[in-house]
N, C-alpha and C. Protein backbone atom coordinates (compact mmCIF):
# COMPACT_ATOMS: atom_id res chain seq x y z
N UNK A 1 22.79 22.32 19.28
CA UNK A 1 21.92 21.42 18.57
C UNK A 1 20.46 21.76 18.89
N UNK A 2 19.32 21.89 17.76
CA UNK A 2 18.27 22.02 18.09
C UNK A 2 17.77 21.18 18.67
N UNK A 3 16.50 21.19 19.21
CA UNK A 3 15.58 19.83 19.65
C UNK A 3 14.76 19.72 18.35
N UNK A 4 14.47 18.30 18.45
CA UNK A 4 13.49 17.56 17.14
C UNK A 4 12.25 18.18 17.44
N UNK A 5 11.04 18.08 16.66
CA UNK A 5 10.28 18.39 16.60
C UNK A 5 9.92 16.87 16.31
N UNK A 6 8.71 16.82 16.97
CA UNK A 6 7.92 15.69 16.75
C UNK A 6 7.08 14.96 15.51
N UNK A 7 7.49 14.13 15.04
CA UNK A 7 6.33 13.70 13.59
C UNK A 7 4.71 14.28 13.80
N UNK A 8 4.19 15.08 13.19
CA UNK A 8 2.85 15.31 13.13
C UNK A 8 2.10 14.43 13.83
N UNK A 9 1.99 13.08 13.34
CA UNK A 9 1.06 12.41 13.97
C UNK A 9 1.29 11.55 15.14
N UNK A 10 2.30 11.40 15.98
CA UNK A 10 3.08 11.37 16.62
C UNK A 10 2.12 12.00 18.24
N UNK A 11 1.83 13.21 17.99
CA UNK A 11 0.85 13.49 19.52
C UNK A 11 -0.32 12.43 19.52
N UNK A 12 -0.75 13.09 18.79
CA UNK A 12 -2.14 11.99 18.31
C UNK A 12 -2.28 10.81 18.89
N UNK A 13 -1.38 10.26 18.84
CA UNK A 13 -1.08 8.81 18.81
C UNK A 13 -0.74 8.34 19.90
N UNK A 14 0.03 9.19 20.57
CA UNK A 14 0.14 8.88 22.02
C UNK A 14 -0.81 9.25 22.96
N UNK A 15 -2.09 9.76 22.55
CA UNK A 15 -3.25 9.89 23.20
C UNK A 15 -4.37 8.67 23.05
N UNK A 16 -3.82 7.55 22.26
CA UNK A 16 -4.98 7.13 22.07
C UNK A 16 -4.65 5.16 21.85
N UNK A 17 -5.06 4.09 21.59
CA UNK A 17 -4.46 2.93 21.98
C UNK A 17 -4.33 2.35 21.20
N UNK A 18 -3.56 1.35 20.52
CA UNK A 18 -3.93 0.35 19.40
C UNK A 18 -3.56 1.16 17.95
N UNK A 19 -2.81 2.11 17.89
CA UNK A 19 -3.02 2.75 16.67
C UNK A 19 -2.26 2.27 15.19
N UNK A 20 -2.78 2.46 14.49
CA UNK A 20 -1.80 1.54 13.55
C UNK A 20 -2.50 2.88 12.26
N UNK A 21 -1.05 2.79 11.70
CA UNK A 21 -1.16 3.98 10.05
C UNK A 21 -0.84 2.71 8.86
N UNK A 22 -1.51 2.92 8.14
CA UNK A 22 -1.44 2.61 6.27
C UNK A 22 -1.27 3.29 5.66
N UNK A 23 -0.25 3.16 5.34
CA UNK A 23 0.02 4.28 4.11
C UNK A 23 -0.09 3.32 2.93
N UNK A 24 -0.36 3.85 1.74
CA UNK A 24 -1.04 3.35 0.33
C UNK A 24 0.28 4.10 -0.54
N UNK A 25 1.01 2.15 -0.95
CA UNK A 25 2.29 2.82 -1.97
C UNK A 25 1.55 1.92 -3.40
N UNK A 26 2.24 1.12 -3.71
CA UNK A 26 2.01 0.77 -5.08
C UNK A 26 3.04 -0.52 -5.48
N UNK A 27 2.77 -1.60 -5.83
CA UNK A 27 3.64 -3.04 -6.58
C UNK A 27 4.53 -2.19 -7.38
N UNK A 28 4.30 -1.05 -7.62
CA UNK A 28 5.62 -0.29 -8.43
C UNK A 28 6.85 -0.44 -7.48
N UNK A 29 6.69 -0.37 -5.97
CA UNK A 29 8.04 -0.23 -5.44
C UNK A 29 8.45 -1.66 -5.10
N UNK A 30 7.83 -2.84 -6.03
CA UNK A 30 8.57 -4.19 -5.75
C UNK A 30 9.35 -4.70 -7.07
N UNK A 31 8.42 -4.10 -8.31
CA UNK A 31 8.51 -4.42 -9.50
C UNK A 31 9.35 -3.52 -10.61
N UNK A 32 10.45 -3.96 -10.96
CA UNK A 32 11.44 -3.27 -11.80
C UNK A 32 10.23 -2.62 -13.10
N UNK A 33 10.38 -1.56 -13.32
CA UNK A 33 9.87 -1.19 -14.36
C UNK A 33 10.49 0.08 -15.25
N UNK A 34 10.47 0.01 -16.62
CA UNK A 34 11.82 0.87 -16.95
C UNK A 34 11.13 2.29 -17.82
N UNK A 35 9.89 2.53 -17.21
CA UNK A 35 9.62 3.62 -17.42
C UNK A 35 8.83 4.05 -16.75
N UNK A 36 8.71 3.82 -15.29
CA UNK A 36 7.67 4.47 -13.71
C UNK A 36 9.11 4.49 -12.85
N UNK A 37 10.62 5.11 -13.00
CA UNK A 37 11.50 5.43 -12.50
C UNK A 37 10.99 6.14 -11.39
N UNK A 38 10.79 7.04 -11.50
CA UNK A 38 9.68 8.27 -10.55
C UNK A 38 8.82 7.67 -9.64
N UNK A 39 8.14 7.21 -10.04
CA UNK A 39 6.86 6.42 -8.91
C UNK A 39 7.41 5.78 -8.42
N UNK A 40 8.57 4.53 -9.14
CA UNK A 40 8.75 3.88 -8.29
C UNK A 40 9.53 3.93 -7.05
N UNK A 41 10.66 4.87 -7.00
CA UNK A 41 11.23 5.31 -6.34
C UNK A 41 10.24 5.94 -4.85
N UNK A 42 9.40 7.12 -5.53
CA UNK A 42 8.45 7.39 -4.82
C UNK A 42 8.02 5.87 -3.73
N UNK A 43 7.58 5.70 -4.40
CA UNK A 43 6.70 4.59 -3.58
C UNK A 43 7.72 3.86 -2.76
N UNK A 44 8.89 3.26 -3.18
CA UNK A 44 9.97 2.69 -2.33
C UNK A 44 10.00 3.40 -1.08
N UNK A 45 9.96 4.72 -1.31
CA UNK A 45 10.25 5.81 -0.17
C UNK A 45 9.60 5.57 0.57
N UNK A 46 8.11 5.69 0.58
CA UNK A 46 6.96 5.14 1.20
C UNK A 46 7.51 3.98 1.76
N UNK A 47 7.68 3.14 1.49
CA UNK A 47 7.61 1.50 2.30
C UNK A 47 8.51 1.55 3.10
N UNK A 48 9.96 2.57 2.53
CA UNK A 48 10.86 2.35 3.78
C UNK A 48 10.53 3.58 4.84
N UNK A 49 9.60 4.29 4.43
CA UNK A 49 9.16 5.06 5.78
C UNK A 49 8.17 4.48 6.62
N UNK A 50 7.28 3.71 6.28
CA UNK A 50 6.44 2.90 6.68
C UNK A 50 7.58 2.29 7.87
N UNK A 51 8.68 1.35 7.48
CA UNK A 51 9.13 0.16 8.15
C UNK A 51 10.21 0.59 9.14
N UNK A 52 10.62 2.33 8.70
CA UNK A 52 11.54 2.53 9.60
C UNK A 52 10.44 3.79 10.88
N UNK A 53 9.55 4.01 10.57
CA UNK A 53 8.69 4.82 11.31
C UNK A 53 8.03 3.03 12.23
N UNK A 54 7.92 1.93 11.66
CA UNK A 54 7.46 0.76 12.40
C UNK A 54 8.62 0.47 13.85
N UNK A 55 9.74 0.67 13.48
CA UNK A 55 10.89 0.29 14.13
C UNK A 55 10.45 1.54 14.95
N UNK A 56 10.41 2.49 14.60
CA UNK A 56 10.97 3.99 15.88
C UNK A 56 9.43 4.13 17.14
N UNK A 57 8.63 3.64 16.49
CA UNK A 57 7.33 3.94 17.26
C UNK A 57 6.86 2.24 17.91
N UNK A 58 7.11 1.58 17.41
CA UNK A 58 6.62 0.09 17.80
C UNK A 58 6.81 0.04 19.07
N UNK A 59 8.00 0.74 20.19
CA UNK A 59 7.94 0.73 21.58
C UNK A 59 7.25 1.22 22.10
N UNK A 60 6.27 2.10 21.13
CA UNK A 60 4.88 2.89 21.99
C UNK A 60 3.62 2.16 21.32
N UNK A 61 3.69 1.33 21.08
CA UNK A 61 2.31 0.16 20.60
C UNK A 61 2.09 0.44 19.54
N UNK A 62 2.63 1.46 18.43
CA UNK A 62 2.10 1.87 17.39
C UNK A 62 2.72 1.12 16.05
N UNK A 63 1.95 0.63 14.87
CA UNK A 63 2.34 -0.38 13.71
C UNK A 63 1.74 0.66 12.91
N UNK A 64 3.00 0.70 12.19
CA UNK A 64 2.53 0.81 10.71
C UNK A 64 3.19 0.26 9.36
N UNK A 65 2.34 0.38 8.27
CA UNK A 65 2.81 -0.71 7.26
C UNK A 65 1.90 0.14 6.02
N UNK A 66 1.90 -0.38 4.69
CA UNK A 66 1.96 -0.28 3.87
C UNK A 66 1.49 -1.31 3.10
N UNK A 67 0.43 -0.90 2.22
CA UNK A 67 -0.62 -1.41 1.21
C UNK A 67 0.03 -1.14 -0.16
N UNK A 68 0.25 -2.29 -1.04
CA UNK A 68 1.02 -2.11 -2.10
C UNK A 68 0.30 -2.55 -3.16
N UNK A 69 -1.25 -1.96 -4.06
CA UNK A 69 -1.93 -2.58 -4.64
C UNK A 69 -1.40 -2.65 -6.48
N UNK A 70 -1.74 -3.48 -6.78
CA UNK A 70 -1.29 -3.59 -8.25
C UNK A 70 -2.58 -2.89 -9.45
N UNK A 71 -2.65 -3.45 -10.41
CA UNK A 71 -4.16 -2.81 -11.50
C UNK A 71 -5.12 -2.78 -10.94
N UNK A 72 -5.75 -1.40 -10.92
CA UNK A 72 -7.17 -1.36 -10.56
C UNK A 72 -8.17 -0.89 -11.09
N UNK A 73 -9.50 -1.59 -11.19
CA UNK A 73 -10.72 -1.09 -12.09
C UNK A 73 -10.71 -0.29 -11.64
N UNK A 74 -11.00 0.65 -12.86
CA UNK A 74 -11.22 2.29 -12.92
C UNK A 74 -12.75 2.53 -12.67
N UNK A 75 -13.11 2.55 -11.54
CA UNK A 75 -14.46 3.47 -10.90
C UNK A 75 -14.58 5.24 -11.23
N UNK A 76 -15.17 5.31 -12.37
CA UNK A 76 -16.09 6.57 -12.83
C UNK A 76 -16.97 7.50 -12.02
N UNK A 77 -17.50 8.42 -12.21
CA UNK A 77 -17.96 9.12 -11.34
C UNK A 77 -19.42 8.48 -11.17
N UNK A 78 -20.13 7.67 -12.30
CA UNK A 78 -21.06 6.96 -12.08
C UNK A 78 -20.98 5.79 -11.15
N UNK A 79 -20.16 5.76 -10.68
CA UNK A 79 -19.87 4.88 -9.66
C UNK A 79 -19.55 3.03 -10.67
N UNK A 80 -19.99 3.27 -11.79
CA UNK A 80 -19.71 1.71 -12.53
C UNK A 80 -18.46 1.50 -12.41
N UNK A 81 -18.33 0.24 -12.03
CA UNK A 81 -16.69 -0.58 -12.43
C UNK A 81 -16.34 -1.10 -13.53
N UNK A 82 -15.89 -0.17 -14.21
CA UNK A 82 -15.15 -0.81 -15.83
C UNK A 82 -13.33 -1.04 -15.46
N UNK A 83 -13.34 -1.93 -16.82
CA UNK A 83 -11.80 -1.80 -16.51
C UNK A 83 -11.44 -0.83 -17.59
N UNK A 84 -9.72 -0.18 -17.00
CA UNK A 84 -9.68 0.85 -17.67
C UNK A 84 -8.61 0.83 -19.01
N UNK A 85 -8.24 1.47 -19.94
CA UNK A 85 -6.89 1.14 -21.15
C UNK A 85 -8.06 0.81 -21.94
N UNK A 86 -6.81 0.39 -22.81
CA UNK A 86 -7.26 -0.17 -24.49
C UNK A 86 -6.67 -1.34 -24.43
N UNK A 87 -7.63 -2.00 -25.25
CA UNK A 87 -7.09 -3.58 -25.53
C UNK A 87 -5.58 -3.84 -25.19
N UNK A 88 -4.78 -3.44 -25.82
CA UNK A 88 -3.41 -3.96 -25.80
C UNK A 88 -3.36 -4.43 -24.43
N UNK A 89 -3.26 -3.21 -23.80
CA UNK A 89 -2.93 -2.60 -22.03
C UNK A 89 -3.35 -4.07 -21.16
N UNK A 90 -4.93 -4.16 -21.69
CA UNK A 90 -5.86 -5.25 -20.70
C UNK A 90 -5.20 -6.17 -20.66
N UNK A 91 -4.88 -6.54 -22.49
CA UNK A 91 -3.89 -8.52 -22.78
C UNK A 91 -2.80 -8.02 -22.03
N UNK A 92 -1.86 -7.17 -22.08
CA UNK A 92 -0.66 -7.45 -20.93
C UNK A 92 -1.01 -7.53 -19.46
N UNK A 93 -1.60 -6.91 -19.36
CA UNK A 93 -2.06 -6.91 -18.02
C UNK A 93 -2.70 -8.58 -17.72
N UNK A 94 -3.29 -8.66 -18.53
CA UNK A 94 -4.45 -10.39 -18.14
C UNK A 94 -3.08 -11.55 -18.05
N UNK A 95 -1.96 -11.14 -19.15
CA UNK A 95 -0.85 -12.34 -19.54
C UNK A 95 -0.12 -11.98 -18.30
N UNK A 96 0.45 -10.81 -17.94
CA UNK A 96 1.16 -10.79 -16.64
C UNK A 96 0.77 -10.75 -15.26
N UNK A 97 -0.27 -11.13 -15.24
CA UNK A 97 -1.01 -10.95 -13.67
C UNK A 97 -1.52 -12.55 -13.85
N UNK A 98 -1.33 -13.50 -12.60
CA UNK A 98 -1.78 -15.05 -12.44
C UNK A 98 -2.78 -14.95 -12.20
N UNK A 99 -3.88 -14.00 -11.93
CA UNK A 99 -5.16 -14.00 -11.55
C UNK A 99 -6.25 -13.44 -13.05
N UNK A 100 -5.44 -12.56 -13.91
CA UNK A 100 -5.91 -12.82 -15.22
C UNK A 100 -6.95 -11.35 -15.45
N UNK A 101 -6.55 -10.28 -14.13
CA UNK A 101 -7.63 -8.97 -14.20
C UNK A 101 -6.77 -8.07 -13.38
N UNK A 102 -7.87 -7.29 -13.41
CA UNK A 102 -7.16 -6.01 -12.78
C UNK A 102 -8.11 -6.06 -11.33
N UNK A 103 -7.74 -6.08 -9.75
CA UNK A 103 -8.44 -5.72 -9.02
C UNK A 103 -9.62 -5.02 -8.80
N UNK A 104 -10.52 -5.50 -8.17
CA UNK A 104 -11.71 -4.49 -7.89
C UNK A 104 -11.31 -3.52 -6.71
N UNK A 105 -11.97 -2.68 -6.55
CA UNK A 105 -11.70 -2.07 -5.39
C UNK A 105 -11.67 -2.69 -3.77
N UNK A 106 -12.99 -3.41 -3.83
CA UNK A 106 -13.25 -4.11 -2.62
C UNK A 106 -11.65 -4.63 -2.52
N UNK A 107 -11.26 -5.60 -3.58
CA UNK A 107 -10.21 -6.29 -2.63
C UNK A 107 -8.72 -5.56 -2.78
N UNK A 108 -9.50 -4.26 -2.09
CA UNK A 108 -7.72 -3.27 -1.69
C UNK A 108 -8.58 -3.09 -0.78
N UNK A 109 -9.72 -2.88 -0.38
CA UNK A 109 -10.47 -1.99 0.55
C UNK A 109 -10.23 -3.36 1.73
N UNK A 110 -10.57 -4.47 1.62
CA UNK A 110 -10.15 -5.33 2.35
C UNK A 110 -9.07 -5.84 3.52
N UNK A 111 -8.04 -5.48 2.50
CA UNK A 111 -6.88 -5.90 3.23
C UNK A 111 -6.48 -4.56 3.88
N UNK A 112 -6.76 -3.39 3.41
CA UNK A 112 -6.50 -2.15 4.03
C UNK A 112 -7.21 -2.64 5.69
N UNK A 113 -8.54 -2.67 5.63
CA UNK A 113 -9.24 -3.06 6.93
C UNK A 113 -8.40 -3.93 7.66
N UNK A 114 -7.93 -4.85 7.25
CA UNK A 114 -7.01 -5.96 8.54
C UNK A 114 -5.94 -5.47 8.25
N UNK A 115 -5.30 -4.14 8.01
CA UNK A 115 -4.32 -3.71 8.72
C UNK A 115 -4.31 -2.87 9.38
N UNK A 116 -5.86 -2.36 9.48
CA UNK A 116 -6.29 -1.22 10.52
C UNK A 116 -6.95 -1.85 11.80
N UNK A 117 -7.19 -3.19 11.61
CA UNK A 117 -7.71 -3.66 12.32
C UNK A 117 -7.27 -4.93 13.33
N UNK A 118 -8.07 -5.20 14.86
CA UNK A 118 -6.93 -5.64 16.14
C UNK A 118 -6.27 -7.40 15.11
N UNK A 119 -6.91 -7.90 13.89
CA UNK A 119 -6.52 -8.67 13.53
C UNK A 119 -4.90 -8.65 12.78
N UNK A 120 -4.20 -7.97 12.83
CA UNK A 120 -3.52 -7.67 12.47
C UNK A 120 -2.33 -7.20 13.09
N UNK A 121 -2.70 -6.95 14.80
CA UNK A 121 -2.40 -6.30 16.24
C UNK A 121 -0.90 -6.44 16.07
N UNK A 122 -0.21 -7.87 15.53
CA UNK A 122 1.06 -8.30 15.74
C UNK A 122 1.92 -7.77 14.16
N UNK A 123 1.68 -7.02 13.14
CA UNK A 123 1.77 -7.03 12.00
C UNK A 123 2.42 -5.40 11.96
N UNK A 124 3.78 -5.14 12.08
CA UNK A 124 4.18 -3.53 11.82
C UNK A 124 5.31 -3.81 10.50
N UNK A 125 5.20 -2.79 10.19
CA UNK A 125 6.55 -2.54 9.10
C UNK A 125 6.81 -3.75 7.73
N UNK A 126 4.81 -3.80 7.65
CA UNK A 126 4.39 -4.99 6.89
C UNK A 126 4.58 -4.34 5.37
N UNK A 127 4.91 -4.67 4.19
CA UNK A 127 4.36 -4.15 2.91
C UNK A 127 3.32 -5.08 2.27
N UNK A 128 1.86 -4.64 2.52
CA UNK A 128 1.05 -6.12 1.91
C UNK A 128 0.80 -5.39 0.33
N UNK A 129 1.99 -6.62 -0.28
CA UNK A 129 1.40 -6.53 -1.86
C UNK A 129 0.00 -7.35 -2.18
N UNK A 130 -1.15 -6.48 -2.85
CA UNK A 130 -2.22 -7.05 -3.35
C UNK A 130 -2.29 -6.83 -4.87
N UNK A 131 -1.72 -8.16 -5.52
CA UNK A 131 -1.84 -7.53 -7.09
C UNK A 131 -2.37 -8.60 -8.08
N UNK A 132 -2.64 -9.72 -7.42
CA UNK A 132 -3.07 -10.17 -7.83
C UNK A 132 -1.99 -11.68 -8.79
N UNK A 133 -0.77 -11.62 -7.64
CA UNK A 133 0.31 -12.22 -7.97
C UNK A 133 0.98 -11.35 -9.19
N UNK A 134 0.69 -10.18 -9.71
CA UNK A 134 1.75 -9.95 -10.60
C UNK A 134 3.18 -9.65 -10.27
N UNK A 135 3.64 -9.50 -9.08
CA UNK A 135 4.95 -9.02 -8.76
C UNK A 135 5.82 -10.59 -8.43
N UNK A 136 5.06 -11.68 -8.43
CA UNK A 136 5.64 -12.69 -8.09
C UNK A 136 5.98 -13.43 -9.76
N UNK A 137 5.58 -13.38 -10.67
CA UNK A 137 5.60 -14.05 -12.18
C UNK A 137 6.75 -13.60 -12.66
């Protein structure tokens, strides 16, 4: 039998205190959808690597979890925040989301921070959906 080789980030990590990873999946891996088969799967993958990498490392202080953001204004290279699609896209989007828009950036950039951060210290193998309640409707 060979010996394992260590996860990449895995040295790193044991050099240093408090460490916590985010990985960035997507409300695709909460929300049935019958034509993002692919992503969503993808992204599932993500969350359960997130929660089973939370379980294998959590005895060495280390959390990690997973940011699951829903629609987001499309930021241009001009840096303006428009939202992005064509009409249709927006009304489904406004009718299926309880908040009635598509996220700004700030509030993914947000919650990313308190999961990088000691507020969060007790929080591993988390999936924080931010979508603005659409995965709950």
């Amino acid at each position: 039998m060979r010996p394992r080789k260590p996860h990449p980030g895995k040295p790193h990590a044991r050099s240093s205190q408090d460490i916590a990873y985010s990985m960035v999946s997507a409300n695709s891996s909460t929300v049935g959808y019958t034509d993002l088969i692919g992503v969503a799967t993808a992204k599932g993958g993500v969350d359960m690597m997130a929660r089973n990498l939370a379980v294998k490392w959590g005895k060495d202080g280390i959390r990690v979890n997973t940011l699951n953001p829903g629609f987001t204004e499309h930021v241009p290279e001009d840096g303006i925040n428009v939202a992005a699609g064509d009409g249709d896209l927006e009304e489904d989007i406004r009718t299926a989301t309880p908040l009635e828009r598509r996220g700004r950036v700030e509030e993914f950039a947000n919650p990313a921070i308190f999961l990088a951060s000691d507020a969060s210290s007790y929080v591993t193998g988390h999936n924080l959906v931010v979508d603005g309640g659409y995965s709950v409707k």
